[in-house]
Protein backbone atom coordinates (compact mmCIF):
# COMPACT_ATOMS: atom_id res chain seq x y z
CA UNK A 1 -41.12 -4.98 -78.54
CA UNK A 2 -41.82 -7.76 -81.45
CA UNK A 3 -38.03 -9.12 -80.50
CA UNK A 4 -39.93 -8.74 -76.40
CA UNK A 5 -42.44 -11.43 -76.94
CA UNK A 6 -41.27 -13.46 -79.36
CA UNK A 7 -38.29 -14.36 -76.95
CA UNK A 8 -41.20 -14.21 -74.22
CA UNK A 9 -43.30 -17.11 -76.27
CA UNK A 10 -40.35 -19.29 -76.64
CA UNK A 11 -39.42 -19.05 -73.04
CA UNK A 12 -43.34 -20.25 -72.44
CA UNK A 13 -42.88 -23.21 -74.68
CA UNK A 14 -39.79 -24.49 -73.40
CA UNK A 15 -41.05 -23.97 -69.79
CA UNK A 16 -44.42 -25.93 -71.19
CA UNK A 17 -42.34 -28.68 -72.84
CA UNK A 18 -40.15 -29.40 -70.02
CA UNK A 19 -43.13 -29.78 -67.90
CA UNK A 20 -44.87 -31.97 -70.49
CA UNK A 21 -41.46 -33.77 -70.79
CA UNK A 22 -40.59 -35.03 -67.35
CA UNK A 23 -44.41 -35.42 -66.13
CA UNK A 24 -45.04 -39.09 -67.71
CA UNK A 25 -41.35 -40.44 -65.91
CA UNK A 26 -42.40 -39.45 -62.48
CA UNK A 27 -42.72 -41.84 -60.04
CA UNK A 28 -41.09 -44.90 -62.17
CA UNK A 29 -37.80 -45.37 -61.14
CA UNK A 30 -39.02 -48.39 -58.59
CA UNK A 31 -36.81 -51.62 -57.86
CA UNK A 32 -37.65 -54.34 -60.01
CA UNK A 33 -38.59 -57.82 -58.12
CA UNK A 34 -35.62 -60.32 -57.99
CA UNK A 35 -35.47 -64.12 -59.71
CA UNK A 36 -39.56 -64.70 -59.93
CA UNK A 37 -40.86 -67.21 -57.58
CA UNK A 38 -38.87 -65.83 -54.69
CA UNK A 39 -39.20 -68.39 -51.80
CA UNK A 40 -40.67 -67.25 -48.11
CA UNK A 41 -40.63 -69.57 -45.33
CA UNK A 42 -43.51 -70.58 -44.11
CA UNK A 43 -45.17 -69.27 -40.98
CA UNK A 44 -48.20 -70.15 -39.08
CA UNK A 45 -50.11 -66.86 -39.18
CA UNK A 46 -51.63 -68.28 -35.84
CA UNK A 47 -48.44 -69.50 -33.86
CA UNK A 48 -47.01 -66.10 -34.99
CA UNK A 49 -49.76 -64.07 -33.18
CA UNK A 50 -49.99 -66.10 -30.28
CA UNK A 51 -46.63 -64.97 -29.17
CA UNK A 52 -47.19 -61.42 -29.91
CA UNK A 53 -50.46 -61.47 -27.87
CA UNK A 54 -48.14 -63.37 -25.41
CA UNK A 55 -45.65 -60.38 -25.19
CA UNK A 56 -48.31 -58.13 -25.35
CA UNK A 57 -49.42 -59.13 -21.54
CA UNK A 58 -46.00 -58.21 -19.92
CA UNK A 59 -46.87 -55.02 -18.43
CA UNK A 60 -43.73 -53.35 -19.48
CA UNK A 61 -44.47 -49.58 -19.38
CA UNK A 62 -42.94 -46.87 -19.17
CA UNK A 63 -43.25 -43.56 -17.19
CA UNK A 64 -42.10 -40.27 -16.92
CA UNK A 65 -41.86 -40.96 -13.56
CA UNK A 66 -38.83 -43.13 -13.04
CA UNK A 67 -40.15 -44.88 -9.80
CA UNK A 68 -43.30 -46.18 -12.01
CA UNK A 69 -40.63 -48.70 -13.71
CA UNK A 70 -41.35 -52.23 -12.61
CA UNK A 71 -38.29 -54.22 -12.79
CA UNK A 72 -40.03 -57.19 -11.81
CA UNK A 73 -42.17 -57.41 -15.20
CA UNK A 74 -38.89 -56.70 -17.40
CA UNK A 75 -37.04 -59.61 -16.06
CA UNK A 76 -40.40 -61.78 -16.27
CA UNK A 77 -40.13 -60.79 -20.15
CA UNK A 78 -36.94 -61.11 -21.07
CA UNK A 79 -36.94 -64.71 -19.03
CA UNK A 80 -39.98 -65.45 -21.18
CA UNK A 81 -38.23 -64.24 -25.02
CA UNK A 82 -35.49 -66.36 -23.95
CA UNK A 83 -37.80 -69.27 -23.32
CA UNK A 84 -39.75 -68.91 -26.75
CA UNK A 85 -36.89 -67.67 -28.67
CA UNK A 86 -34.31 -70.87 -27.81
CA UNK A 87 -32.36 -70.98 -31.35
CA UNK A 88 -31.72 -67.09 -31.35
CA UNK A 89 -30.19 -66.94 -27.88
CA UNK A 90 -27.94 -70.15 -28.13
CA UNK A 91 -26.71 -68.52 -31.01
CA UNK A 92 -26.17 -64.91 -29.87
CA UNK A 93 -23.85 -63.46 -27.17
CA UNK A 94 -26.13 -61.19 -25.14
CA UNK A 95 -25.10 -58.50 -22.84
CA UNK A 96 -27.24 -56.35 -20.37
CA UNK A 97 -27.03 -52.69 -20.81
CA UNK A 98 -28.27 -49.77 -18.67
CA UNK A 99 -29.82 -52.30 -16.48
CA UNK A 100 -32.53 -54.25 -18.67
CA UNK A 101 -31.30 -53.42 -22.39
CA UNK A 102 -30.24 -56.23 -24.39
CA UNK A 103 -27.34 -56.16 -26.99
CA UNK A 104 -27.28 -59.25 -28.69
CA UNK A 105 -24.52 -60.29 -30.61
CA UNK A 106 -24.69 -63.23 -33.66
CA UNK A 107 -21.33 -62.80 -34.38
CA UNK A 108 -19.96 -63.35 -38.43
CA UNK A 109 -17.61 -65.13 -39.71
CA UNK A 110 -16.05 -62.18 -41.86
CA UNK A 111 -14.81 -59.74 -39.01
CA UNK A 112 -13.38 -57.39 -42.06
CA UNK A 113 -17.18 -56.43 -42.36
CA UNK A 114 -19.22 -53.98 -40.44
CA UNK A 115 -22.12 -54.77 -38.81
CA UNK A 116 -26.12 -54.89 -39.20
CA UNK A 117 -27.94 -53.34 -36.15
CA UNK A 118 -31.66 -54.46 -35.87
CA UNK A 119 -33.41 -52.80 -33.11
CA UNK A 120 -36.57 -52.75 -31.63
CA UNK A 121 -37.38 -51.41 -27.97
CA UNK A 122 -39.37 -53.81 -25.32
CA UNK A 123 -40.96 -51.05 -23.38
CA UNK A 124 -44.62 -49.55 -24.20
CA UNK A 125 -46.56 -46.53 -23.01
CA UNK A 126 -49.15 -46.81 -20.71
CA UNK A 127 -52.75 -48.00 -21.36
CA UNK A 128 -56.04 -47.60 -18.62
CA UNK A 129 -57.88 -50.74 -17.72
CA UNK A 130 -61.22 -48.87 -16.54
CA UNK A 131 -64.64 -49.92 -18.38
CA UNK A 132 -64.60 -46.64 -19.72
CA UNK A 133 -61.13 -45.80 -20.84
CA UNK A 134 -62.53 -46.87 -24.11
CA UNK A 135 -60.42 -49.63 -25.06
CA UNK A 136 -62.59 -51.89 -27.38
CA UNK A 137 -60.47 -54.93 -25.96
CA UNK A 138 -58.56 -54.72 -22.29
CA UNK A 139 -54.87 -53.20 -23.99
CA UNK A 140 -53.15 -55.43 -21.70
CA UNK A 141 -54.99 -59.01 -22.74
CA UNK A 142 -53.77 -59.83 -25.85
CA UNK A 143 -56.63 -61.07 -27.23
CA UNK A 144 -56.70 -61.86 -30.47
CA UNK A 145 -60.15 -61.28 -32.63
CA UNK A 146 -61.72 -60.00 -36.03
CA UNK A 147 -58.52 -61.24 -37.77
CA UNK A 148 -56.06 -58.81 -35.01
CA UNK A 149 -53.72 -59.05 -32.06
CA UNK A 150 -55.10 -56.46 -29.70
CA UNK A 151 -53.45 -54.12 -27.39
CA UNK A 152 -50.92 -51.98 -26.49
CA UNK A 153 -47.38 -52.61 -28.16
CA UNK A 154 -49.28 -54.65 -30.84
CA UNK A 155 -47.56 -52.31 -33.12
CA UNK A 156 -45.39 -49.81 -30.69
CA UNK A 157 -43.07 -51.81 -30.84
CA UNK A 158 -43.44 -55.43 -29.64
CA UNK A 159 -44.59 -56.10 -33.19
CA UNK A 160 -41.25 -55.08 -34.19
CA UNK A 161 -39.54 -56.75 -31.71
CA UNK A 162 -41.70 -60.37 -32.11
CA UNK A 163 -41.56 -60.02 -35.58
CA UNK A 164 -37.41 -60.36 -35.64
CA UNK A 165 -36.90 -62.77 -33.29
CA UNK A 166 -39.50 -65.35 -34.85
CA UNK A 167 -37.50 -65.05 -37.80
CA UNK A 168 -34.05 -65.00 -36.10
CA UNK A 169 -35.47 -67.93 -34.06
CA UNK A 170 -36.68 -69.75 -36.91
CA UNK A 171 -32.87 -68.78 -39.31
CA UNK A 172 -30.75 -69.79 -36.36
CA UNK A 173 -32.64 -73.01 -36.10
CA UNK A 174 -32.10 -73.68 -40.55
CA UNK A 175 -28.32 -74.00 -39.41
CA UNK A 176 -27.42 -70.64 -41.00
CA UNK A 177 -24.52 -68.96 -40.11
CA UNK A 178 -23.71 -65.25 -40.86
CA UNK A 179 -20.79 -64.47 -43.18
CA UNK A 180 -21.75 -60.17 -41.71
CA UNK A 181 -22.28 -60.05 -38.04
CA UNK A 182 -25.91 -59.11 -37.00
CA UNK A 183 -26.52 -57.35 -34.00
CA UNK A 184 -29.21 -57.00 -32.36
CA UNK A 185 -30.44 -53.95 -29.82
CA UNK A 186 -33.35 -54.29 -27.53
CA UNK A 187 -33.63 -51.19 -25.51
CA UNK A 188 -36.29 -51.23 -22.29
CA UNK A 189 -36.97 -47.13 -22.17
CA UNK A 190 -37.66 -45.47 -25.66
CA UNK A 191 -41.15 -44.13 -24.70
CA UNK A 192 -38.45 -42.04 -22.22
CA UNK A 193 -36.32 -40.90 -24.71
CA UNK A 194 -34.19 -44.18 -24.55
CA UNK A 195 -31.42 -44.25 -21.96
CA UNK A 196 -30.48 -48.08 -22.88
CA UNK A 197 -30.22 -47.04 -26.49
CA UNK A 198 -28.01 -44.64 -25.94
CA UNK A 199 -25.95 -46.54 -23.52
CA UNK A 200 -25.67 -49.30 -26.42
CA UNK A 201 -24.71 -46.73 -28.98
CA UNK A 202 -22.12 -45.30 -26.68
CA UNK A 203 -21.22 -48.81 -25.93
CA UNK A 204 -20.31 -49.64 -29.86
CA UNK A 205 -18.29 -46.28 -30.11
CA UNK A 206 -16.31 -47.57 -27.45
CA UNK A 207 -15.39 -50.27 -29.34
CA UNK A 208 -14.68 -49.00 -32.19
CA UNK A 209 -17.69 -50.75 -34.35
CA UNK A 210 -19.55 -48.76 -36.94
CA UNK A 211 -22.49 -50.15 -38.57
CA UNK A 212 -22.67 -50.62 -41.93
CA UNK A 213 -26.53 -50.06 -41.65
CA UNK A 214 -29.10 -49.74 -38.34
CA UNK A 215 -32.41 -50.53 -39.00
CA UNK A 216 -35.25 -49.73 -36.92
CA UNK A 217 -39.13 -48.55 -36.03
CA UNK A 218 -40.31 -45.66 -37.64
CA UNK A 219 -41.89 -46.28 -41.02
CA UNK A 220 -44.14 -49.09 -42.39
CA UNK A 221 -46.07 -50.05 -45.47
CA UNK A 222 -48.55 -47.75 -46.08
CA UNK A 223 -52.40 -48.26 -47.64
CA UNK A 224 -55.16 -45.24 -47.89
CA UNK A 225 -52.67 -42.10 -47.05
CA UNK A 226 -53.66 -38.76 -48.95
CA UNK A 227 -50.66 -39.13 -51.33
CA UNK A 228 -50.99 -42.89 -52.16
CA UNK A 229 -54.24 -44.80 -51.48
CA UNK A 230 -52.20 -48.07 -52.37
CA UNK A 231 -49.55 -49.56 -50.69
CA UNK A 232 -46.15 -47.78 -50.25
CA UNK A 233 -43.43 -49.07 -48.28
CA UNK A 234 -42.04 -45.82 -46.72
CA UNK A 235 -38.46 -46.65 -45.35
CA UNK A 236 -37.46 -43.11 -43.17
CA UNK A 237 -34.20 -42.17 -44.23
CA UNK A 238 -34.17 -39.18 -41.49
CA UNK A 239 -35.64 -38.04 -38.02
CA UNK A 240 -36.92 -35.18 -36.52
CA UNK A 241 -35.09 -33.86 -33.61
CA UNK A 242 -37.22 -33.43 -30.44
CA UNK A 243 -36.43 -30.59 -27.34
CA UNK A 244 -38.50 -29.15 -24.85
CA UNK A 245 -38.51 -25.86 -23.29
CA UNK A 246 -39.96 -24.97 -19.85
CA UNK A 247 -41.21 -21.36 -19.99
CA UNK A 248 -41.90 -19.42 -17.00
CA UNK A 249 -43.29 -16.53 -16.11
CA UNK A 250 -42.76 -14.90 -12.35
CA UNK A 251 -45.23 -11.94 -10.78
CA UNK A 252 -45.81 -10.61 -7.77
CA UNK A 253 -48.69 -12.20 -6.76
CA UNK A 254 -51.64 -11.26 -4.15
CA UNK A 255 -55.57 -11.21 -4.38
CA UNK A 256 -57.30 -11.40 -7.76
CA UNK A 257 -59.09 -8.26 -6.34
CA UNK A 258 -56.28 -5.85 -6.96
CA UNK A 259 -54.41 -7.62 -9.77
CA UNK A 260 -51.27 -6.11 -11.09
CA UNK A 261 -51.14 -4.87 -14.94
CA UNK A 262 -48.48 -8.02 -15.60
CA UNK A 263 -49.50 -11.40 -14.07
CA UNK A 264 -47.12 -14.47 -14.42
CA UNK A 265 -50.74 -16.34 -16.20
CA UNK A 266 -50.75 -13.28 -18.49
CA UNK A 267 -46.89 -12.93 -19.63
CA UNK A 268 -46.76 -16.52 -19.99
CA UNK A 269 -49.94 -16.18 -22.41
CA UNK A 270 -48.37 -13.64 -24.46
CA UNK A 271 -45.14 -15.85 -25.08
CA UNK A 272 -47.06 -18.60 -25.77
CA UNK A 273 -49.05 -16.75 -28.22
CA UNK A 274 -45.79 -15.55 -30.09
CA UNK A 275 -44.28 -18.66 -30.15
CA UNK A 276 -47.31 -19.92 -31.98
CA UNK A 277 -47.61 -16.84 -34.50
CA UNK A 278 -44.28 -16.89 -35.67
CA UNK A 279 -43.61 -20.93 -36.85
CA UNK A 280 -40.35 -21.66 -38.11
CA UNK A 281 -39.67 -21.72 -41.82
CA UNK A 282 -41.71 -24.56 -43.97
CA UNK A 283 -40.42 -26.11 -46.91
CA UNK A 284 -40.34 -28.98 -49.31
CA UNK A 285 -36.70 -30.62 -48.74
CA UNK A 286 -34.59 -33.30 -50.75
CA UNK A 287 -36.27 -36.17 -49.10
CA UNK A 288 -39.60 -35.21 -49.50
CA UNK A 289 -39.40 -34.10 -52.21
CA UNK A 290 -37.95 -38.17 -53.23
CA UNK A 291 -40.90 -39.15 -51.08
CA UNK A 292 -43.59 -36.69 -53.50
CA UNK A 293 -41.88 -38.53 -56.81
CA UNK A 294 -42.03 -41.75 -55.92
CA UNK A 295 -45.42 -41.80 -54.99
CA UNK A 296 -46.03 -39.52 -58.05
CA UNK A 297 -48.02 -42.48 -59.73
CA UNK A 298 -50.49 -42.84 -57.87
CA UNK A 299 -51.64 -38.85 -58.74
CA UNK A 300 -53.92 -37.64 -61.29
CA UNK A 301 -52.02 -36.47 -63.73
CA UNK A 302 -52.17 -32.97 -62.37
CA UNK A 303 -50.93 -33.84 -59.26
CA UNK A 304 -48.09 -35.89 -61.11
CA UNK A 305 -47.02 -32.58 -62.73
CA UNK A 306 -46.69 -30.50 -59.97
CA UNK A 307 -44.55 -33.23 -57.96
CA UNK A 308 -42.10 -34.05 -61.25
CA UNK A 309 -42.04 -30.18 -61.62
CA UNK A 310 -41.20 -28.68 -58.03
CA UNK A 311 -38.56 -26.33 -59.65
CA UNK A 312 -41.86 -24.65 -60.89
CA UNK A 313 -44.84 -26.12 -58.41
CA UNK A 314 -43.21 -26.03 -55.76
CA UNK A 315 -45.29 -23.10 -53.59
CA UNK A 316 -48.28 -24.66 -54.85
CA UNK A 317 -47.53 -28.25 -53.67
CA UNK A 318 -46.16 -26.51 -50.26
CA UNK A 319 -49.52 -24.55 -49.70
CA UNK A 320 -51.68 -28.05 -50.40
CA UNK A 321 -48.92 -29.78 -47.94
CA UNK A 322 -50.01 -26.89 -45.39
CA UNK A 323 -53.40 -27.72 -44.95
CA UNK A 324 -52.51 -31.13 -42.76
CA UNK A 325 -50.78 -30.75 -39.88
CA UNK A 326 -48.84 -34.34 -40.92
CA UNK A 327 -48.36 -32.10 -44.21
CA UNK A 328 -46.94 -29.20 -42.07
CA UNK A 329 -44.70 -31.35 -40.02
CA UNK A 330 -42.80 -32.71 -43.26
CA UNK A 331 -41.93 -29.30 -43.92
CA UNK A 332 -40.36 -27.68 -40.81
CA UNK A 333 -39.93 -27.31 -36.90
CA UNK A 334 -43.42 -27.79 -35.30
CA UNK A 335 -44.05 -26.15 -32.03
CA UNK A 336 -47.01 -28.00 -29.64
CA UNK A 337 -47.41 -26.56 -26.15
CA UNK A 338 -48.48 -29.35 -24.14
CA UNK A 339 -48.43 -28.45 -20.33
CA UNK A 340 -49.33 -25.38 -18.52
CA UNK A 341 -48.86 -25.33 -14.70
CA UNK A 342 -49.69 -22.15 -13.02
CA UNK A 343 -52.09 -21.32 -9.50
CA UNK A 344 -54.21 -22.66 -6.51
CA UNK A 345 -56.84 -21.10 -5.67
CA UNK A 346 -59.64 -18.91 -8.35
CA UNK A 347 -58.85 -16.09 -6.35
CA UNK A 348 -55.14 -15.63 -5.56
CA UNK A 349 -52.26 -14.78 -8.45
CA UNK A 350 -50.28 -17.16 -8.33
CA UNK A 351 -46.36 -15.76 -8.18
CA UNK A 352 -45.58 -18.41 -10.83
CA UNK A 353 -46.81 -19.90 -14.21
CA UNK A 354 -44.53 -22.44 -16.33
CA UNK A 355 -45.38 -24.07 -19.95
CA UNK A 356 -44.13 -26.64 -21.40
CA UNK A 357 -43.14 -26.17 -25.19
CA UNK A 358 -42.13 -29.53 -27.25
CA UNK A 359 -40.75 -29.03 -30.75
CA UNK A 360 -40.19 -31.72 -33.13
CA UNK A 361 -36.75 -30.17 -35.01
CA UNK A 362 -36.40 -30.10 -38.99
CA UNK A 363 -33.14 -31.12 -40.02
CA UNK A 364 -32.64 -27.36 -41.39
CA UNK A 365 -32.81 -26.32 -37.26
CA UNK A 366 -30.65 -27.04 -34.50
CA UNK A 367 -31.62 -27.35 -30.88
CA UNK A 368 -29.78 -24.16 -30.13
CA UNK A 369 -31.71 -22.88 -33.14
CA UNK A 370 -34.51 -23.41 -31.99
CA UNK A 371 -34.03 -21.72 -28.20
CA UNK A 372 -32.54 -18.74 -30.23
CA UNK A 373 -35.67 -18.47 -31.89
CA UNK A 374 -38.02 -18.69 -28.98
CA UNK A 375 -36.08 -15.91 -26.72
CA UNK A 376 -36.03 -13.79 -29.98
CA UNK A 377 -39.91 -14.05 -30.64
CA UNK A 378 -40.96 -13.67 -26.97
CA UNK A 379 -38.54 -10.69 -26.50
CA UNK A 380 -38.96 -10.82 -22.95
CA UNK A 381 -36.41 -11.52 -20.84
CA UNK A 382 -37.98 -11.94 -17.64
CA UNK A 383 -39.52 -14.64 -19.13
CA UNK A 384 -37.02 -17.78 -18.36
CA UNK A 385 -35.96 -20.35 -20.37
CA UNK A 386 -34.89 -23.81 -19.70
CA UNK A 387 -34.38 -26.95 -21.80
CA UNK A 388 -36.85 -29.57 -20.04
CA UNK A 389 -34.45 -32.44 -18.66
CA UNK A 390 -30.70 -32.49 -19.41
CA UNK A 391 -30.71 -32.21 -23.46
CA UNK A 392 -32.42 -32.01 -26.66
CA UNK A 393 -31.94 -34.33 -29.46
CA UNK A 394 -30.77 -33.08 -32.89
CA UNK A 395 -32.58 -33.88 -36.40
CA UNK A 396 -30.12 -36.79 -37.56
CA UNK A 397 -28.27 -37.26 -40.63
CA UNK A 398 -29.78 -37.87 -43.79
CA UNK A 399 -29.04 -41.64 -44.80
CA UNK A 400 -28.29 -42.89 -48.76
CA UNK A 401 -31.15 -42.55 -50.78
CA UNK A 402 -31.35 -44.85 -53.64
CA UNK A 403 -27.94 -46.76 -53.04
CA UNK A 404 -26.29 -48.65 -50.07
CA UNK A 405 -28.44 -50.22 -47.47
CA UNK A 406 -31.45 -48.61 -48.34
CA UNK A 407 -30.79 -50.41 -51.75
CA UNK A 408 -30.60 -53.85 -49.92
CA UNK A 409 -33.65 -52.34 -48.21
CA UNK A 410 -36.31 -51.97 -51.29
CA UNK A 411 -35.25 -55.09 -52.83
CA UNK A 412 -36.53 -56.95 -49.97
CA UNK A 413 -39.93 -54.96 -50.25
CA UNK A 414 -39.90 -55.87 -54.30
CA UNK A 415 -39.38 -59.75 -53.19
CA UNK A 416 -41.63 -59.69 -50.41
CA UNK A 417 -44.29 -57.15 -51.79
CA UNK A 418 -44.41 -56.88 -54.89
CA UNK A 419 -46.59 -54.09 -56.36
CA UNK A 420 -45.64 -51.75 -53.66
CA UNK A 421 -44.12 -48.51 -54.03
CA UNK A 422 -40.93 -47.49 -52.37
CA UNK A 423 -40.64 -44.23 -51.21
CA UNK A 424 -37.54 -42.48 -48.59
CA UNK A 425 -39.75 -40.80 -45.60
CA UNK A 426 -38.66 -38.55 -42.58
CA UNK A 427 -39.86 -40.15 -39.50
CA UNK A 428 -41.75 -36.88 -37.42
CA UNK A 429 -41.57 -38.72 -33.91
CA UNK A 430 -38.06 -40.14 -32.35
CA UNK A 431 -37.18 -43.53 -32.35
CA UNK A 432 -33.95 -45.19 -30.07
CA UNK A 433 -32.36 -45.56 -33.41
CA UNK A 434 -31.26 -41.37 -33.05
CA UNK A 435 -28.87 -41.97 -30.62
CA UNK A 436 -26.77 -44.66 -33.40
CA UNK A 437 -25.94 -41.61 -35.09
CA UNK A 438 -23.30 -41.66 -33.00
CA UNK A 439 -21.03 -44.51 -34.86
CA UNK A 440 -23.02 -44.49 -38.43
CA UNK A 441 -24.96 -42.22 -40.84
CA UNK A 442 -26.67 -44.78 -42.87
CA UNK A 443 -29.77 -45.44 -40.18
CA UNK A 444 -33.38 -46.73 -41.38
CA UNK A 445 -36.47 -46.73 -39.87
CA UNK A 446 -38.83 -49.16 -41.63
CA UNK A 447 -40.28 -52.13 -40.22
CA UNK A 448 -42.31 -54.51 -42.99
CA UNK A 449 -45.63 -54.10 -41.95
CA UNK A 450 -48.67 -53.35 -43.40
CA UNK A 451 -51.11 -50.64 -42.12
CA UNK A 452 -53.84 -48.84 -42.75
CA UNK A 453 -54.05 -44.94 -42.21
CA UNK A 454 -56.43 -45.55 -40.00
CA UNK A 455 -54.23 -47.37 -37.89
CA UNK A 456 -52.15 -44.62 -37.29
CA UNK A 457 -53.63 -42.59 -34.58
CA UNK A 458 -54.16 -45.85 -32.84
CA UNK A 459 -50.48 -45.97 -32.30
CA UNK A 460 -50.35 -44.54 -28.36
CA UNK A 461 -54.13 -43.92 -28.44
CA UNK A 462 -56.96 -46.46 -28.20
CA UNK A 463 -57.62 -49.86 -29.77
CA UNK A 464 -53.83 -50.27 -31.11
CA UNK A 465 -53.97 -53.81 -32.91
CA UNK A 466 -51.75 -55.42 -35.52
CA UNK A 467 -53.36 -57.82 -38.41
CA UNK A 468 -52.53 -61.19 -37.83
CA UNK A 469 -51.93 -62.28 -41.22
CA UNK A 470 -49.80 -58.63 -41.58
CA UNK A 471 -47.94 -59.74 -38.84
CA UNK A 472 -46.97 -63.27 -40.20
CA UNK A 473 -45.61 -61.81 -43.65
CA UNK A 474 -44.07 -59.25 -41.86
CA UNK A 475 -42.18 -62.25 -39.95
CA UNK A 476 -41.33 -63.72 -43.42
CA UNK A 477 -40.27 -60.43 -44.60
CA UNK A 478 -37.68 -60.08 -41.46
CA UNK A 479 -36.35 -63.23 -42.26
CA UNK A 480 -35.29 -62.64 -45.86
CA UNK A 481 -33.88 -59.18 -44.87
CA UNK A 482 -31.18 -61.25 -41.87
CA UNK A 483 -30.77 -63.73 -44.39
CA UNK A 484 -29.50 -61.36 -47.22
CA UNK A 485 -28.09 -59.05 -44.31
CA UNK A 486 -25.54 -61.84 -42.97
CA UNK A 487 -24.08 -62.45 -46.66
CA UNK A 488 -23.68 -58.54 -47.72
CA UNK A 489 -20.96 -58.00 -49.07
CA UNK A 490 -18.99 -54.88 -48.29
């Protein structure tokens, strides 16, 4: 028994000194800042936002509906970047694709190396006029006020698109000329799940081109999140994938009177409810579990053990990840009913009663994964179900962590921000960049930005705005990361 806890003790202190051990290293293994005194161009923070809050005013929104598209407004646009944008476009090939997505090509003079993709996507969702929509500022006026460009696409993602194409505008105009061709991929229907995208990305497979890197929307610099209150730049290395499934019900019908003991409203309920009490597995993964390290400096030292010590916190740092639902949709599948569609009349059954179930898929799930799942929990098969539309979207490959692009990547953010974190991030909604997956797996979402986390749920809701002097270093930031990309070498 003496031999018992003796070994016992030691076992205690080792586990105690390992902890102590690799605690005070967390969180340090940040890109250092290139040659000091890194030069920026310089950009009128004011010219800068006039054009956004120019682009902003294009009504170009999209619908679910396809006959809500107004063609009109996207030509209008595209006439008007080519107008304001004159260096970029003499010095790019462009091609239409899908009807109003752009590919444009500045081609390199080193055809031995693959390409950089830049994308951004011209289209926005929609936004309601009315007095009372509550809109501080009309989201189609681009007005700019309180230090802001307001309204819709500010951020989502004209910002984005603005931001490149001032600095492409302004590096085609210095003479410069790309050793690596850059390409660059404006599609006109993400907010639809991205039909020009994809038709672009099918378009390079046909070709035979595989990017040495895609960069798109999807992650930003960070300020006041739970994890870090100051600034991380949070480049997503991975997306969600994304299905729907219609689930519907069927009953006889007849008058509420004399109701049957299954209705189509009530079976419909019950699946729903299933779905919901069985979630699908939640756990820390590789990448978030990068993300939890890097930001590990900017916990109380607590907090820095648990994150430096997952082999023995983990649980614990899963359970405090739980309690937000961003937390809980870093670790797994989530599951959001959003439409129900069932009845007539408050006194008639109605024969039929349909949800709508979206899921935003972990990269541990599969789209056939997660159907499998759902006719498994519900266990009732005269309950049908069908994907919404013609196809889900799987999670996408994991891209380099640490090396490659995303190395190229954080030394821009040293040079441009210095004092910011760097941290890998999955992106929870989609972005156009999924469908590049196709011809590359080293895809980044991460455009140089600074928000707020209180920006964040302006982002398709109310009041969406981007800082006007964010905006203009963002600019300079774009243009040092097209500069550097067009002399990579291989």
């Amino acid at each position: 028994m003496k031999k018992i806890l003796i070994a016992g003790g030691l076992v205690i202190v080792a586990v105690i000194a390992i902890v102590l051990v690799r605690t005070p290293g967390a969180g340090k293994s940040q890109p250092e800042p290139g040659a000091p005194g890194i030069a920026l161009i310089s950009v009128n923070p004011d010219e800068t936002a006039a054009h956004l809050a120019q682009a902003v005013r294009f009504r170009t929104v999209s619908t679910q509906d396809p006959s809500g598209f107004d063609a009109a407004v996207f030509t209008a646009f595209q006439s008007w970047l080519r107008e304001t944008y004159p260096h970029f476009y003499n010095a790019v090939s462009s091609q239409t694709i899908d009807g109003f997505a752009q590919l444009n090509i500045w081609q390199g003079s080193d055809p031995s190396l693959d390409p950089v993709v830049f994308m951004a996507h011209q289209d926005v969702v929609p936004a309601s006029d009315a007095p009372d929509s509550g809109w501080e500022k009309p989201p189609f006026a681009g007005i700019i006020e309180d230090g802001f460009i307001w309204g819709r696409g500010s951020i989502d993602d004209k910002g984005a698109l603005i931001g490149l194409l001032e600095a492409a505008d302004r590096l085609a105009a210095s003479g410069y000329a790309p050793k690596r061709t850059l390409m660059f991929a404006f599609g006109h229907n993400e907010e639809v799940l991205g039909s020009g995208a994809k038709a672009i990305a099918a378009h390079l497979k046909s070709r035979g081109i595989h990017p040495y890197a895609v960069i798109d929307e999807g992650g930003a610099i960070t300020t006041g999140m739970p994890d870090a209150k100051g600034p991380v730049a949070r480049i997503g290395v991975a997306e969600k994938g994304y299905v729907t499934l219609i689930l519907t019900a069927r009953a006889k019908g007849g008058h509420s009177s004399t109701p049957p003991t299954r209705t189509a409203i009530g079976a419909l309920s019950k699946a729903i409810a299933a779905i919901e009490a069985h979630p699908f597995e939640q756990k820390i993964d590789p990448v978030i579990a990068k993300m939890l390290r890097a930001t590990a400096t900017e916990q109380p030292y607590m907090g820095r053990m648990a994150v430096s010590n997952l082999w023995l916190f983990g649980p614990l740092v899963t359970a405090k990840m739980q309690k937000s639902q961003a937390g809980r949709a870093m670790l797994g599948t989530t599951i959001a009913p959003t439409i129900i569609k069932a009845g007539f009349k408050e006194n008639a059954l109605p024969r039929e009663a349909s949800a709508f179930v979206n899921f935003r898929i972990h990269a541990r799930d599969s789209v056939q994964g997660v159907i499998d799942h759902v006719k498994a929990t519900i266990n009732d098969p005269a309950i049908e179900i069908k994907i919404a539309g013609t196809e889900g979207t799987e999670p996408s490959p994991v891209s380099q962590v640490g090396t490659g692009p995303y190395a190229w990547i954080s030394s821009m953010v040293a040079d441009v921000f210095p004092g910011t974190l760097i941290a890998p991030n999955v992106v929870l909604g989609g972005t156009d960049s999924r469908y590049f997956a196709l011809v590359t797996d080293d895809i980044y979402r991460f455009a140089p930005f600074t928000f707020d986390a209180s920006d964040f749920s302006r982002i398709h809701g109310l009041n969406e705005r981007m800082g006007v002097a964010d905006f203009a270093h963002g600019v300079q930031a774009y243009y040092l990361m097209l500069e550097r990309a067009g002399t990579l070498e291989k």
